[in-house]
PDB file of N, CA and C in Angstrom:
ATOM      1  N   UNK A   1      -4.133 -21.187  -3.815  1.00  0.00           N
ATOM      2  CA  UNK A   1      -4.908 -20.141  -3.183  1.00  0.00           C
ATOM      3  C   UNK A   1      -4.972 -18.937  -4.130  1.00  0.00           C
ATOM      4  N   UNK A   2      -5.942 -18.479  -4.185  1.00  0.00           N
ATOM      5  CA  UNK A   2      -6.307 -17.896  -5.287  1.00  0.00           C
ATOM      6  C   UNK A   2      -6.005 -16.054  -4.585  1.00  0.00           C
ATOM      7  N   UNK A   3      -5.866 -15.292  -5.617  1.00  0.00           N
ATOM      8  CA  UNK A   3      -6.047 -13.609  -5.153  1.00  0.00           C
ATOM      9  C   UNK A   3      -6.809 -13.150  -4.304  1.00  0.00           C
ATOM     10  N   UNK A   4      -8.147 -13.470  -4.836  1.00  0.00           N
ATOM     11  CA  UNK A   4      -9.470 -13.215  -4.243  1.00  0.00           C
ATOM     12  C   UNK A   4      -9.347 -13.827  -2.371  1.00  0.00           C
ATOM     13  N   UNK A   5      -8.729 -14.836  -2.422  1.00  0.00           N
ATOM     14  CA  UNK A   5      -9.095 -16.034  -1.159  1.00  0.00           C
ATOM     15  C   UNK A   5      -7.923 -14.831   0.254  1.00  0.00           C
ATOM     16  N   UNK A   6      -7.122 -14.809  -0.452  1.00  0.00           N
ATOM     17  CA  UNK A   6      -6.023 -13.495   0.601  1.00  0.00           C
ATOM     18  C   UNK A   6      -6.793 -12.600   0.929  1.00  0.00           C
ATOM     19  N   UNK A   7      -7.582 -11.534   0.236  1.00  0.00           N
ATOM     20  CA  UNK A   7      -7.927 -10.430   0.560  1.00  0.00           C
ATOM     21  C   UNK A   7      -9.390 -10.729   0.765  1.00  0.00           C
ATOM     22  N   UNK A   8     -10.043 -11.580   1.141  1.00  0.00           N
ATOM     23  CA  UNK A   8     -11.239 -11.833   1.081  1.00  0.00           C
ATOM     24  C   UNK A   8     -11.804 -11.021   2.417  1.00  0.00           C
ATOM     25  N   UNK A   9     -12.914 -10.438   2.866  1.00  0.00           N
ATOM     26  CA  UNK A   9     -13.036 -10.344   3.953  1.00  0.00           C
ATOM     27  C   UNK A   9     -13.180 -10.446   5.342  1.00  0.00           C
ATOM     28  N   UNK A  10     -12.968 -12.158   5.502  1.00  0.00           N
ATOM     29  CA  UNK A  10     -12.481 -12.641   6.581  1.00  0.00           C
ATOM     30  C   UNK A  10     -11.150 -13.510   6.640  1.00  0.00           C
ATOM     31  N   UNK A  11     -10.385 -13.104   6.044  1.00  0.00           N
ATOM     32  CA  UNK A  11      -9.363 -14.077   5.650  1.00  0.00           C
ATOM     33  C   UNK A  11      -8.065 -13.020   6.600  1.00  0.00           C
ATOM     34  N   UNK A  12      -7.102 -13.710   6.898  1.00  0.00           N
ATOM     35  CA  UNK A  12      -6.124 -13.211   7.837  1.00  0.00           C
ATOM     36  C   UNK A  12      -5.390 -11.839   7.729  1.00  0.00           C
ATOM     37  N   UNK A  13      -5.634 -11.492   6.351  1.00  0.00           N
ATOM     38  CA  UNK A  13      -4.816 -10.140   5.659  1.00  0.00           C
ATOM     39  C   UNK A  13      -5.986  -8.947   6.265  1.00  0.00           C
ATOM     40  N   UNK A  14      -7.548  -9.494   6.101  1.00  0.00           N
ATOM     41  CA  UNK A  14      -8.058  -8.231   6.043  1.00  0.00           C
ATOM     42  C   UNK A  14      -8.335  -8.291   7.481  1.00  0.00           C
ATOM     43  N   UNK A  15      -8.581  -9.633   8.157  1.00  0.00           N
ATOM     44  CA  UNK A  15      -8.139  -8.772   9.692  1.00  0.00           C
ATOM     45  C   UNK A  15      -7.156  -8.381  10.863  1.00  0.00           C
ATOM     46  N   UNK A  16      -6.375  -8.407  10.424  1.00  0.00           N
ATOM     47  CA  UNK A  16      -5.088  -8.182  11.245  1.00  0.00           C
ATOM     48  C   UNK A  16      -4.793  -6.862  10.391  1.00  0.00           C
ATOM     49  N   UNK A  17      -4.582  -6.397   9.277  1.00  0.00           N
ATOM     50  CA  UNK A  17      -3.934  -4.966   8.725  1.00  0.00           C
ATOM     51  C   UNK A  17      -4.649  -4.302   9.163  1.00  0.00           C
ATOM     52  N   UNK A  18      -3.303  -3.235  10.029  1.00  0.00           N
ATOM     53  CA  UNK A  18      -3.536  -2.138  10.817  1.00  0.00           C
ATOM     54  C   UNK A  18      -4.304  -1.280   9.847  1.00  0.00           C
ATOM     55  N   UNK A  19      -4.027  -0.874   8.919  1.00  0.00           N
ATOM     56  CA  UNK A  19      -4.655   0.187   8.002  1.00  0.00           C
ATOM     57  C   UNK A  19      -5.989  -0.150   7.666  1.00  0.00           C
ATOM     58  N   UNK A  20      -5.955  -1.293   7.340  1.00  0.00           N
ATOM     59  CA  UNK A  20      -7.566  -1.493   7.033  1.00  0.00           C
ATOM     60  C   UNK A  20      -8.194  -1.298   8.597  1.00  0.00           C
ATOM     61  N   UNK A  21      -7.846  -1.903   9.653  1.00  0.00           N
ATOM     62  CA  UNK A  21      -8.346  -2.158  10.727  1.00  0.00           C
ATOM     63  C   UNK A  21      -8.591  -0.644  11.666  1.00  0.00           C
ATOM     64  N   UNK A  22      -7.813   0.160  11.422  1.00  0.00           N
ATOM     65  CA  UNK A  22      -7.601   1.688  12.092  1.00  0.00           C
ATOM     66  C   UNK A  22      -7.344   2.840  11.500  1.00  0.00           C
ATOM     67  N   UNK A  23      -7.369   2.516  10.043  1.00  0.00           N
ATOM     68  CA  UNK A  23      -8.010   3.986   9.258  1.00  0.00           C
ATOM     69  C   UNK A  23      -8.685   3.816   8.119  1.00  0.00           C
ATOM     70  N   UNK A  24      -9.120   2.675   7.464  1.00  0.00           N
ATOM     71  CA  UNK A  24     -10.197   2.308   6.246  1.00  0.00           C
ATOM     72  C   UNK A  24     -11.453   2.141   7.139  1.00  0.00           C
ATOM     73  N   UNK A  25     -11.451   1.372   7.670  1.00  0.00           N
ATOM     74  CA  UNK A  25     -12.550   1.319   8.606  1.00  0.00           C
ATOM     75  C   UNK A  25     -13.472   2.305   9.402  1.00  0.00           C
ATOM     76  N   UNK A  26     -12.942   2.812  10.482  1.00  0.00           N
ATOM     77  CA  UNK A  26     -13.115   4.457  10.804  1.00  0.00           C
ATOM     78  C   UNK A  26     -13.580   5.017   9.538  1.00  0.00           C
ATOM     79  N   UNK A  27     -12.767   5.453   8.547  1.00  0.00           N
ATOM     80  CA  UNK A  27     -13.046   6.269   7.651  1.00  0.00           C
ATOM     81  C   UNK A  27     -14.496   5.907   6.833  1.00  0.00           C
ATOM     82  N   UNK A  28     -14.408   4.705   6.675  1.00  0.00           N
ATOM     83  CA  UNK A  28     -16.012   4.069   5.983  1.00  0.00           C
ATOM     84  C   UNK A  28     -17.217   4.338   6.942  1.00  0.00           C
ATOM     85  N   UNK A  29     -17.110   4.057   8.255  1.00  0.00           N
ATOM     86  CA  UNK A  29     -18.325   4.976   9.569  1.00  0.00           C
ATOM     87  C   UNK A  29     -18.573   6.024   8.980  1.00  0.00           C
ATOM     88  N   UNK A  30     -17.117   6.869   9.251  1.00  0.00           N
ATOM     89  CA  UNK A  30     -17.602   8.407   9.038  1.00  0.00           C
ATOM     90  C   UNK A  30     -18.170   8.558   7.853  1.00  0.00           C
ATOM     91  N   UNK A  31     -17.765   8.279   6.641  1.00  0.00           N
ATOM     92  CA  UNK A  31     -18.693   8.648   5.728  1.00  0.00           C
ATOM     93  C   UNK A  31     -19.852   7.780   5.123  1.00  0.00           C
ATOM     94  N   UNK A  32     -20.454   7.035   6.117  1.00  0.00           N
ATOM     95  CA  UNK A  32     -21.683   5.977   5.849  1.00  0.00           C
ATOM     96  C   UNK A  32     -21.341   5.770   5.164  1.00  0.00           C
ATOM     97  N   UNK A  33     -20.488   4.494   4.562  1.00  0.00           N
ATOM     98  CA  UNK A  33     -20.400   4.058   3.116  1.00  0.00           C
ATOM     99  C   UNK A  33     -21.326   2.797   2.376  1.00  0.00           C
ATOM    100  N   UNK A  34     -22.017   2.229   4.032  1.00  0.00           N
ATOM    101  CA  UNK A  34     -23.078   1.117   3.342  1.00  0.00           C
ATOM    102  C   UNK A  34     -23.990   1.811   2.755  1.00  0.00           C
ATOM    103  N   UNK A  35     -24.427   3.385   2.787  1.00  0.00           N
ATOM    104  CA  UNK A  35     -25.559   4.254   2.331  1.00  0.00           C
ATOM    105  C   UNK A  35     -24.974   4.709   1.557  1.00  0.00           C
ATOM    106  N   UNK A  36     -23.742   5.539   0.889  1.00  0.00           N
ATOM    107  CA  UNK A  36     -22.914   6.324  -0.118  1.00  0.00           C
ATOM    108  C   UNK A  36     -21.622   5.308  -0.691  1.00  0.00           C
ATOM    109  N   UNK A  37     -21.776   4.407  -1.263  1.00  0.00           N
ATOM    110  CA  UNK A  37     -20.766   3.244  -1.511  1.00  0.00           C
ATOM    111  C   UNK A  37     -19.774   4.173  -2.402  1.00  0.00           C
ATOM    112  N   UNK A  38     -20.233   5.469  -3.526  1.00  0.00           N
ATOM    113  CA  UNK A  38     -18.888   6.330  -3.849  1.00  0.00           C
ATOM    114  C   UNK A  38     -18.650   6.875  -3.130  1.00  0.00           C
ATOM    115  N   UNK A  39     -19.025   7.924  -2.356  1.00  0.00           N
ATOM    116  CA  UNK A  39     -18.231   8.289  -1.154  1.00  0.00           C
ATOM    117  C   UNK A  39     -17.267   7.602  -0.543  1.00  0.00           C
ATOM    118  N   UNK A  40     -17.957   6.459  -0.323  1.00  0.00           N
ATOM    119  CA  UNK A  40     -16.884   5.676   0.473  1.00  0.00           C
ATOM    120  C   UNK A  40     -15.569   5.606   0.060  1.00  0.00           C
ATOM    121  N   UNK A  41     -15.977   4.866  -1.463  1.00  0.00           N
ATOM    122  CA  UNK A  41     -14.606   4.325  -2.435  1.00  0.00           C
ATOM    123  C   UNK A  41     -13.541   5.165  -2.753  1.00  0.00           C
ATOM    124  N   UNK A  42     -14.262   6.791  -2.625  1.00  0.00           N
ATOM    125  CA  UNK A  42     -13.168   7.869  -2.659  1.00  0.00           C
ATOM    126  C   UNK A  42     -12.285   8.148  -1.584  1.00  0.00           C
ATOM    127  N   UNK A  43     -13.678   8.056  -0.254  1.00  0.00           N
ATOM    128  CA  UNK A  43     -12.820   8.315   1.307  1.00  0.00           C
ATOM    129  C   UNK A  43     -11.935   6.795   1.746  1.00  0.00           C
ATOM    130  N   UNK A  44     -11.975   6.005   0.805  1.00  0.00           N
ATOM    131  CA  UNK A  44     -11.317   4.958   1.048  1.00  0.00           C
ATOM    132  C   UNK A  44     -10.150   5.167   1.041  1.00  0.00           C
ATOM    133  N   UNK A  45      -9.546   5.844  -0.869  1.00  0.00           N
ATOM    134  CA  UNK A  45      -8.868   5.385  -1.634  1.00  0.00           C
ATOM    135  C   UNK A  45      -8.028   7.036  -0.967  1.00  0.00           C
ATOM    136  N   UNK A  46      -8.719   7.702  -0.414  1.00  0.00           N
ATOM    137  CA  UNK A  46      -7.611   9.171  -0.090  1.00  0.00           C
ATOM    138  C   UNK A  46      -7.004   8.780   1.572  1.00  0.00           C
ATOM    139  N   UNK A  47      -8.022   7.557   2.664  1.00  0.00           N
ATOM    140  CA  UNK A  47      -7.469   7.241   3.894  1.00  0.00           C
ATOM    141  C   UNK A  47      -6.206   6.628   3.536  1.00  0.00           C
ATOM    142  N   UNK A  48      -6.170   5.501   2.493  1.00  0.00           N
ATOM    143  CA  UNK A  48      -5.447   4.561   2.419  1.00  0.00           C
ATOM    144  C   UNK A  48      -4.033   5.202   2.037  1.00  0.00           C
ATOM    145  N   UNK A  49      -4.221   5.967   1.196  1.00  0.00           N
ATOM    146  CA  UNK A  49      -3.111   6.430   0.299  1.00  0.00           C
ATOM    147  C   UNK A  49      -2.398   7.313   1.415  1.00  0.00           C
ATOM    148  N   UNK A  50      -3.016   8.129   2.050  1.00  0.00           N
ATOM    149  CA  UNK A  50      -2.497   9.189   3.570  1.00  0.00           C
ATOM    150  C   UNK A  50      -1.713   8.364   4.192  1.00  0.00           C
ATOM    151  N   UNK A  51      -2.945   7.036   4.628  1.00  0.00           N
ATOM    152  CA  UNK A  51      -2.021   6.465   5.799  1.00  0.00           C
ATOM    153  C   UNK A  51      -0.988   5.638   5.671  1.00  0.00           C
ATOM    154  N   UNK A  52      -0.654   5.488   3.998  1.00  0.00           N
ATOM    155  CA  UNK A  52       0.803   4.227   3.530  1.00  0.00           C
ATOM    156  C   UNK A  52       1.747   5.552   3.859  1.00  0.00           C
ATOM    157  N   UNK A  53       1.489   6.651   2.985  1.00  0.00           N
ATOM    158  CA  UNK A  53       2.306   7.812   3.136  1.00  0.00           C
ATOM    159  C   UNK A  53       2.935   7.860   4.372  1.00  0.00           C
ATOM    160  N   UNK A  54       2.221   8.230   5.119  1.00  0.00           N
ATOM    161  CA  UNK A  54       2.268   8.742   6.714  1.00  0.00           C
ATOM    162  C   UNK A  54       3.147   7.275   7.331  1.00  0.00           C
ATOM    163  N   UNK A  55       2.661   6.489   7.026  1.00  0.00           N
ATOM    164  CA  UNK A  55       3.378   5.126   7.856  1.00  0.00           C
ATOM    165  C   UNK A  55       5.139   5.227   7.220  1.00  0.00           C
ATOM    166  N   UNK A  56       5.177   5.203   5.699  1.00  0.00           N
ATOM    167  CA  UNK A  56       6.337   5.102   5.151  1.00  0.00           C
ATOM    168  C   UNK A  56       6.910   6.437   5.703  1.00  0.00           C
ATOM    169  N   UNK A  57       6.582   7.285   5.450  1.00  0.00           N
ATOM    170  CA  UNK A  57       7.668   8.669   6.403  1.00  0.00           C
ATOM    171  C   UNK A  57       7.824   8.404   7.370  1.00  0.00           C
ATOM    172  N   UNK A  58       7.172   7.748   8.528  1.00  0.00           N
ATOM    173  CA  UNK A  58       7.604   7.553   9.809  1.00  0.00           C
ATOM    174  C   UNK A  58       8.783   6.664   9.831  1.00  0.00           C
ATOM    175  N   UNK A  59       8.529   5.378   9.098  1.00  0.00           N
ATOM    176  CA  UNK A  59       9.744   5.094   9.119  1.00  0.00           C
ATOM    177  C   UNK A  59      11.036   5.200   8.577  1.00  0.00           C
ATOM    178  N   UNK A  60      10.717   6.204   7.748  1.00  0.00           N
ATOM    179  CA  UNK A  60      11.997   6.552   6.508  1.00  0.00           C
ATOM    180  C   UNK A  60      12.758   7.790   7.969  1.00  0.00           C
ATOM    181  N   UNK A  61      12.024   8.409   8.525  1.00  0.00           N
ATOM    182  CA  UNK A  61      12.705   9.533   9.287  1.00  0.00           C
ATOM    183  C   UNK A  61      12.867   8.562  10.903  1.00  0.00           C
ATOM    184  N   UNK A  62      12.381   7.904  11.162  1.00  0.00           N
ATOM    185  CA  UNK A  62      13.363   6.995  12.260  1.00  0.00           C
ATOM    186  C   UNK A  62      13.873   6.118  11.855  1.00  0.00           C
ATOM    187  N   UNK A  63      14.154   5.473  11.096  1.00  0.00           N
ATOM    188  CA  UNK A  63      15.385   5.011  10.374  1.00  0.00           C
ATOM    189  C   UNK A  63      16.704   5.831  10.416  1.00  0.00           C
ATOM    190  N   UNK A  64      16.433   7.235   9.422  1.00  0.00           N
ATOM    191  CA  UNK A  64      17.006   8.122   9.246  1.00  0.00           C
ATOM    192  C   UNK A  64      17.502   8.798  10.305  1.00  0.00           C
ATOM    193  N   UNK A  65      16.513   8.404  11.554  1.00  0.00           N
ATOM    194  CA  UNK A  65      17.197   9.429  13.311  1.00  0.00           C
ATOM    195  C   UNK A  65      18.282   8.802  13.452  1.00  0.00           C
ATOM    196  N   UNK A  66      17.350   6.963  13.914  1.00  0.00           N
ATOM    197  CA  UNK A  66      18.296   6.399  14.969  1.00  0.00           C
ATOM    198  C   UNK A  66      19.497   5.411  13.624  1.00  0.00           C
ATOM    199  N   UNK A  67      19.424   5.390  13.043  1.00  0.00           N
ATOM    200  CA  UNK A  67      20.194   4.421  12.129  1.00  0.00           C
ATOM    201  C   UNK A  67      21.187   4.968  11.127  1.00  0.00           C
ATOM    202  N   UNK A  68      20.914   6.740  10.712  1.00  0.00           N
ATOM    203  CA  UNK A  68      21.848   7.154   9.859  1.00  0.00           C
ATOM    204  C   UNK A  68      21.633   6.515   8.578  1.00  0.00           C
ATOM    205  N   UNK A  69      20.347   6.253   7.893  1.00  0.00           N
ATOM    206  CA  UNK A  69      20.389   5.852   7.146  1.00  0.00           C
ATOM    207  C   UNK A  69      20.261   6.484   5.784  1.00  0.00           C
ATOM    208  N   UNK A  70      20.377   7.915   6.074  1.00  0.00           N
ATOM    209  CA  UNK A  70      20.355   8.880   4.821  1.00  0.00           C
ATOM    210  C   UNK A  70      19.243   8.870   3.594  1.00  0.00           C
ATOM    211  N   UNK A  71      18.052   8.260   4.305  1.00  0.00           N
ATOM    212  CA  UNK A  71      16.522   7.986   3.175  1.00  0.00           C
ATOM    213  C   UNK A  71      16.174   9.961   2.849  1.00  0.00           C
ATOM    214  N   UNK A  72      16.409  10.347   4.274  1.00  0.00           N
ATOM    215  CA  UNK A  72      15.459  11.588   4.047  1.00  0.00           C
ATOM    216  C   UNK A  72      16.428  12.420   3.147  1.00  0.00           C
ATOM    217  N   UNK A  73      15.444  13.450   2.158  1.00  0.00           N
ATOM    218  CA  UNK A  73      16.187  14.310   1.653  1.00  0.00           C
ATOM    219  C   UNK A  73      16.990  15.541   2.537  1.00  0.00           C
ATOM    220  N   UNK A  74      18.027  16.324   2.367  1.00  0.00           N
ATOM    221  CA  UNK A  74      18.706  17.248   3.119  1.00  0.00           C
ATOM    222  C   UNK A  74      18.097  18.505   2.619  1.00  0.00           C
ATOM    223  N   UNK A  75      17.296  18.792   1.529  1.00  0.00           N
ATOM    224  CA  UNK A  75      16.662  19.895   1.109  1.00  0.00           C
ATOM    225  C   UNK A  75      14.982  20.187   2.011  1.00  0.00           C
ATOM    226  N   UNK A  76      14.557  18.955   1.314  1.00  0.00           N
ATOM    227  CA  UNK A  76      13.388  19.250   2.203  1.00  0.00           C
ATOM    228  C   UNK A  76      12.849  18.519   3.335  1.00  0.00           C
ATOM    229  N   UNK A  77      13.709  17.929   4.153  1.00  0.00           N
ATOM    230  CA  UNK A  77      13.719  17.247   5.036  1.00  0.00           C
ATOM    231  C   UNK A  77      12.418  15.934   5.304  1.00  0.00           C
ATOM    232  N   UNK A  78      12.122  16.045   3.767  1.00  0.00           N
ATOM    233  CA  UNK A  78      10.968  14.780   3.212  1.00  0.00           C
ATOM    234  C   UNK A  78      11.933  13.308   2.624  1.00  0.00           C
ATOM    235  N   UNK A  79      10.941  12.245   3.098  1.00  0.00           N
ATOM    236  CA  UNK A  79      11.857  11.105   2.648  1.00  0.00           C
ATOM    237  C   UNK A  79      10.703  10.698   1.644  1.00  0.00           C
ATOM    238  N   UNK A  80       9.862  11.125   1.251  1.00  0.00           N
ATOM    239  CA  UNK A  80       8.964  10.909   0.301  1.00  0.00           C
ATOM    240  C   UNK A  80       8.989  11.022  -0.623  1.00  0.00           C
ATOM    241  N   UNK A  81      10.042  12.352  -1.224  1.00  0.00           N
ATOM    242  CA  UNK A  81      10.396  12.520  -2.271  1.00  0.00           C
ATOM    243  C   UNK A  81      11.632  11.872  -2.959  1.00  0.00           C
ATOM    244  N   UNK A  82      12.226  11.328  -1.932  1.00  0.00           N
ATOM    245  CA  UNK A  82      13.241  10.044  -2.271  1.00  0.00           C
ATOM    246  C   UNK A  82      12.915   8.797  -2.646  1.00  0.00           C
ATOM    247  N   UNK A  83      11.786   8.128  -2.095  1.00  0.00           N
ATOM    248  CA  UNK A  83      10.996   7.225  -2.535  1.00  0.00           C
ATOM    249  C   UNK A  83      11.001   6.532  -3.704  1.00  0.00           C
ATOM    250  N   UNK A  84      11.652   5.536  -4.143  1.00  0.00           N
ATOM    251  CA  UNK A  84      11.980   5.201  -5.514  1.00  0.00           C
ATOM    252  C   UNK A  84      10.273   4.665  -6.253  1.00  0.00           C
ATOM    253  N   UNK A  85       9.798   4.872  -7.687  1.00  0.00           N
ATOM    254  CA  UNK A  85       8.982   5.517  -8.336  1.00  0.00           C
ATOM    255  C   UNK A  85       7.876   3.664  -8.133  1.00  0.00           C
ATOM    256  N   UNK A  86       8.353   2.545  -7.397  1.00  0.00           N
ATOM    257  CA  UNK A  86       7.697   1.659  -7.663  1.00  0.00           C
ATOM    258  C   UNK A  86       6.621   1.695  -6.393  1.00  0.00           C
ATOM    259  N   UNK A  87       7.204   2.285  -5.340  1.00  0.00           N
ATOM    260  CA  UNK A  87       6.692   2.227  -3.781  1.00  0.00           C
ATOM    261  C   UNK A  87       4.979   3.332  -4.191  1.00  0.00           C
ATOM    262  N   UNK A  88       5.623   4.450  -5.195  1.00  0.00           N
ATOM    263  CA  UNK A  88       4.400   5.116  -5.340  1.00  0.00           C
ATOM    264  C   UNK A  88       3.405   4.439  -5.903  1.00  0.00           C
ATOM    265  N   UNK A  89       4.131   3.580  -6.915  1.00  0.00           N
ATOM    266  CA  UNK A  89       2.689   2.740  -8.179  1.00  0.00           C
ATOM    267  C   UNK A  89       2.608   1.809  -7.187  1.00  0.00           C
ATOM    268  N   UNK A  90       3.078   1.346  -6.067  1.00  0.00           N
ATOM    269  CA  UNK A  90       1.860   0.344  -4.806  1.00  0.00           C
ATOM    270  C   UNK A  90       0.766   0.689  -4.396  1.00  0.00           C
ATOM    271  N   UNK A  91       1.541   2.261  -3.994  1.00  0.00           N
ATOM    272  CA  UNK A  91       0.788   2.902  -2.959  1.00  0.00           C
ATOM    273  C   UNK A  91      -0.744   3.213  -3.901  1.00  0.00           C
ATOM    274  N   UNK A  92      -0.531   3.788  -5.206  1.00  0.00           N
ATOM    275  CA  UNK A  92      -1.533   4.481  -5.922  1.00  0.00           C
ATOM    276  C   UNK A  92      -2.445   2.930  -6.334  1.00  0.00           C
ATOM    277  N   UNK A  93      -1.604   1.810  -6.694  1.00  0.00           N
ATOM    278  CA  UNK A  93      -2.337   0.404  -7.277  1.00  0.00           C
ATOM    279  C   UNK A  93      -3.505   0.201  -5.677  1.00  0.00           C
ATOM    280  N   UNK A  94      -2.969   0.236  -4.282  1.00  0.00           N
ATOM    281  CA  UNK A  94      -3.376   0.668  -3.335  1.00  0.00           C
ATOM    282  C   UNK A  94      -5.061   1.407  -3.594  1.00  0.00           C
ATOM    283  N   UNK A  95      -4.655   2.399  -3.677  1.00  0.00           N
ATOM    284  CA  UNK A  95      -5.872   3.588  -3.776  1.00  0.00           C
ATOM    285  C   UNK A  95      -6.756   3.520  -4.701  1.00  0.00           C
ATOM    286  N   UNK A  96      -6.248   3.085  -5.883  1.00  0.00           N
ATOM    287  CA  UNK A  96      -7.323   2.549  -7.044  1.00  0.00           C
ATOM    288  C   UNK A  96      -8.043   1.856  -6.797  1.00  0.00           C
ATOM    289  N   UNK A  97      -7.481   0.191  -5.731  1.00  0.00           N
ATOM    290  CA  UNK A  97      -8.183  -1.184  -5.600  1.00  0.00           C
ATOM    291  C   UNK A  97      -9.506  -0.628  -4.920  1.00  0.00           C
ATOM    292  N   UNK A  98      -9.145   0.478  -3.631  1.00  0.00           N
ATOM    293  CA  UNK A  98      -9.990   1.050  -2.509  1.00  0.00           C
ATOM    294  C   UNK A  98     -11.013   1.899  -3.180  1.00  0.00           C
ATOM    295  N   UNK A  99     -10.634   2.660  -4.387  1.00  0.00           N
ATOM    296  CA  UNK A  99     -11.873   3.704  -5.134  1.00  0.00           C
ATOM    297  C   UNK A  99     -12.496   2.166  -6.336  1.00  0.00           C
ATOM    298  N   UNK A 100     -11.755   1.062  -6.684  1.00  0.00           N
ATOM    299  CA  UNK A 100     -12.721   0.402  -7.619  1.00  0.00           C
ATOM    300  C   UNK A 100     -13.799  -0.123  -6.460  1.00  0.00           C
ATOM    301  N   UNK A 101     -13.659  -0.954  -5.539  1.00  0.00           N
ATOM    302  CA  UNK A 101     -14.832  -1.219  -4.386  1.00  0.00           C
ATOM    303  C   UNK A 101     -15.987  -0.571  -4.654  1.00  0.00           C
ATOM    304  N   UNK A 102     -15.611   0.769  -3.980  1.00  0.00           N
ATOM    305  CA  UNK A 102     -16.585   1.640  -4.106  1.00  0.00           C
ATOM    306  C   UNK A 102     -17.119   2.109  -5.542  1.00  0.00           C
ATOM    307  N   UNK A 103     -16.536   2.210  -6.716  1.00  0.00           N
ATOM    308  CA  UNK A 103     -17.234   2.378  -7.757  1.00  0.00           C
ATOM    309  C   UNK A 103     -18.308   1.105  -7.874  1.00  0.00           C
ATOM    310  N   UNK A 104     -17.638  -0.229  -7.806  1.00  0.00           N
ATOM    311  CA  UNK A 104     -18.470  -1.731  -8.018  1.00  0.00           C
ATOM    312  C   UNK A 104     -19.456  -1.579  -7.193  1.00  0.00           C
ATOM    313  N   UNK A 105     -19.576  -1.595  -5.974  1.00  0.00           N
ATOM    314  CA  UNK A 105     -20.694  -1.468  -4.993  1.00  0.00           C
ATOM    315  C   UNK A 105     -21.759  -0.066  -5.759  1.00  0.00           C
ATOM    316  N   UNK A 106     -21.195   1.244  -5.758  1.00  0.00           N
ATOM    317  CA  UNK A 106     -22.142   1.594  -6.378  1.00  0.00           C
ATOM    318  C   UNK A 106     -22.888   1.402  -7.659  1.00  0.00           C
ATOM    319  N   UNK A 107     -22.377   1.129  -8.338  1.00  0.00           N
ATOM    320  CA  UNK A 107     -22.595   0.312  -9.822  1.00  0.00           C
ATOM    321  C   UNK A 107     -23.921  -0.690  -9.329  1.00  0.00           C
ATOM    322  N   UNK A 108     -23.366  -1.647  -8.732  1.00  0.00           N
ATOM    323  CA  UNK A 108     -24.319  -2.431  -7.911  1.00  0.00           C
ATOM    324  C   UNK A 108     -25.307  -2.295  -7.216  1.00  0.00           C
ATOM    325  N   UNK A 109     -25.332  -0.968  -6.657  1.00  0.00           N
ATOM    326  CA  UNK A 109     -26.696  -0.572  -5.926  1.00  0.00           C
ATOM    327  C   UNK A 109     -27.504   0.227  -6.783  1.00  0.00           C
ATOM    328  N   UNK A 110     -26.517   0.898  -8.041  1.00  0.00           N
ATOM    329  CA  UNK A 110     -27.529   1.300  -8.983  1.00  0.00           C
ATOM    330  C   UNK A 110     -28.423   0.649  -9.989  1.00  0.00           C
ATOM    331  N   UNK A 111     -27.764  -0.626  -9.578  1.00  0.00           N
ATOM    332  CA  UNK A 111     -28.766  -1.589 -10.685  1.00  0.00           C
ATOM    333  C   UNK A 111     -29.802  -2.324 -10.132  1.00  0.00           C
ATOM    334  N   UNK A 112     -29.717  -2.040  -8.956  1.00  0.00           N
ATOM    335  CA  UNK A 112     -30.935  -2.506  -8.266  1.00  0.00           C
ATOM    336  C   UNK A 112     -32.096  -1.982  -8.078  1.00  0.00           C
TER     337      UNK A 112
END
């Protein structure tokens, strides 16, 4: 099974993930992205990146409530900045994949 065949657009990854399913999505409406395909690829690549953020703090600080698990920092009461440096190059490999889309699609509609 090939890369492409996982993330394909009807294949089990892209419909069941919450993120794609309840904030890439939404976010592509709001900014018409079948009419503005860069727009999109940008409002893609800034939903996506928010909402890994936002998901990973939630659980780094209930972890950290109910479990004592000492993720969050004691200075700035962020567990984000604890975050060891590979979770970020996901998150950003993440946001790139979501802004190349949208560059390719526009690329693509400009050559038409």
């Amino acid at each position: 099974m090939l890369l492409e065949d996982i993330f394909a657009k009807g294949s089990l990854y892209y419909k069941y993930n919450p993120i794609i399913q309840y904030v890439i999505k939404p976010t592509l409406k709001l900014v018409d992205a079948h009419n503005h395909p860069l727009r999109g690829g940008f409002s893609a690549a800034l939903a996506s990146g928010v909402a890994h953020y936002l998901l990973l703090e939630g659980i780094s600080q209930a972890s950290d409530y109910f479990l004592g698990s000492k993720i969050v920092n004691e200075e700035t009461k962020i567990a984000i900045t604890q975050m060891p440096w590979p979770v970020h190059f996901c998150i950003g490999v993440s946001m790139l994949s979501n802004l190349g889309v949208g560059l390719g699609k526009h690329m693509e509609k400009k050559d038409h």
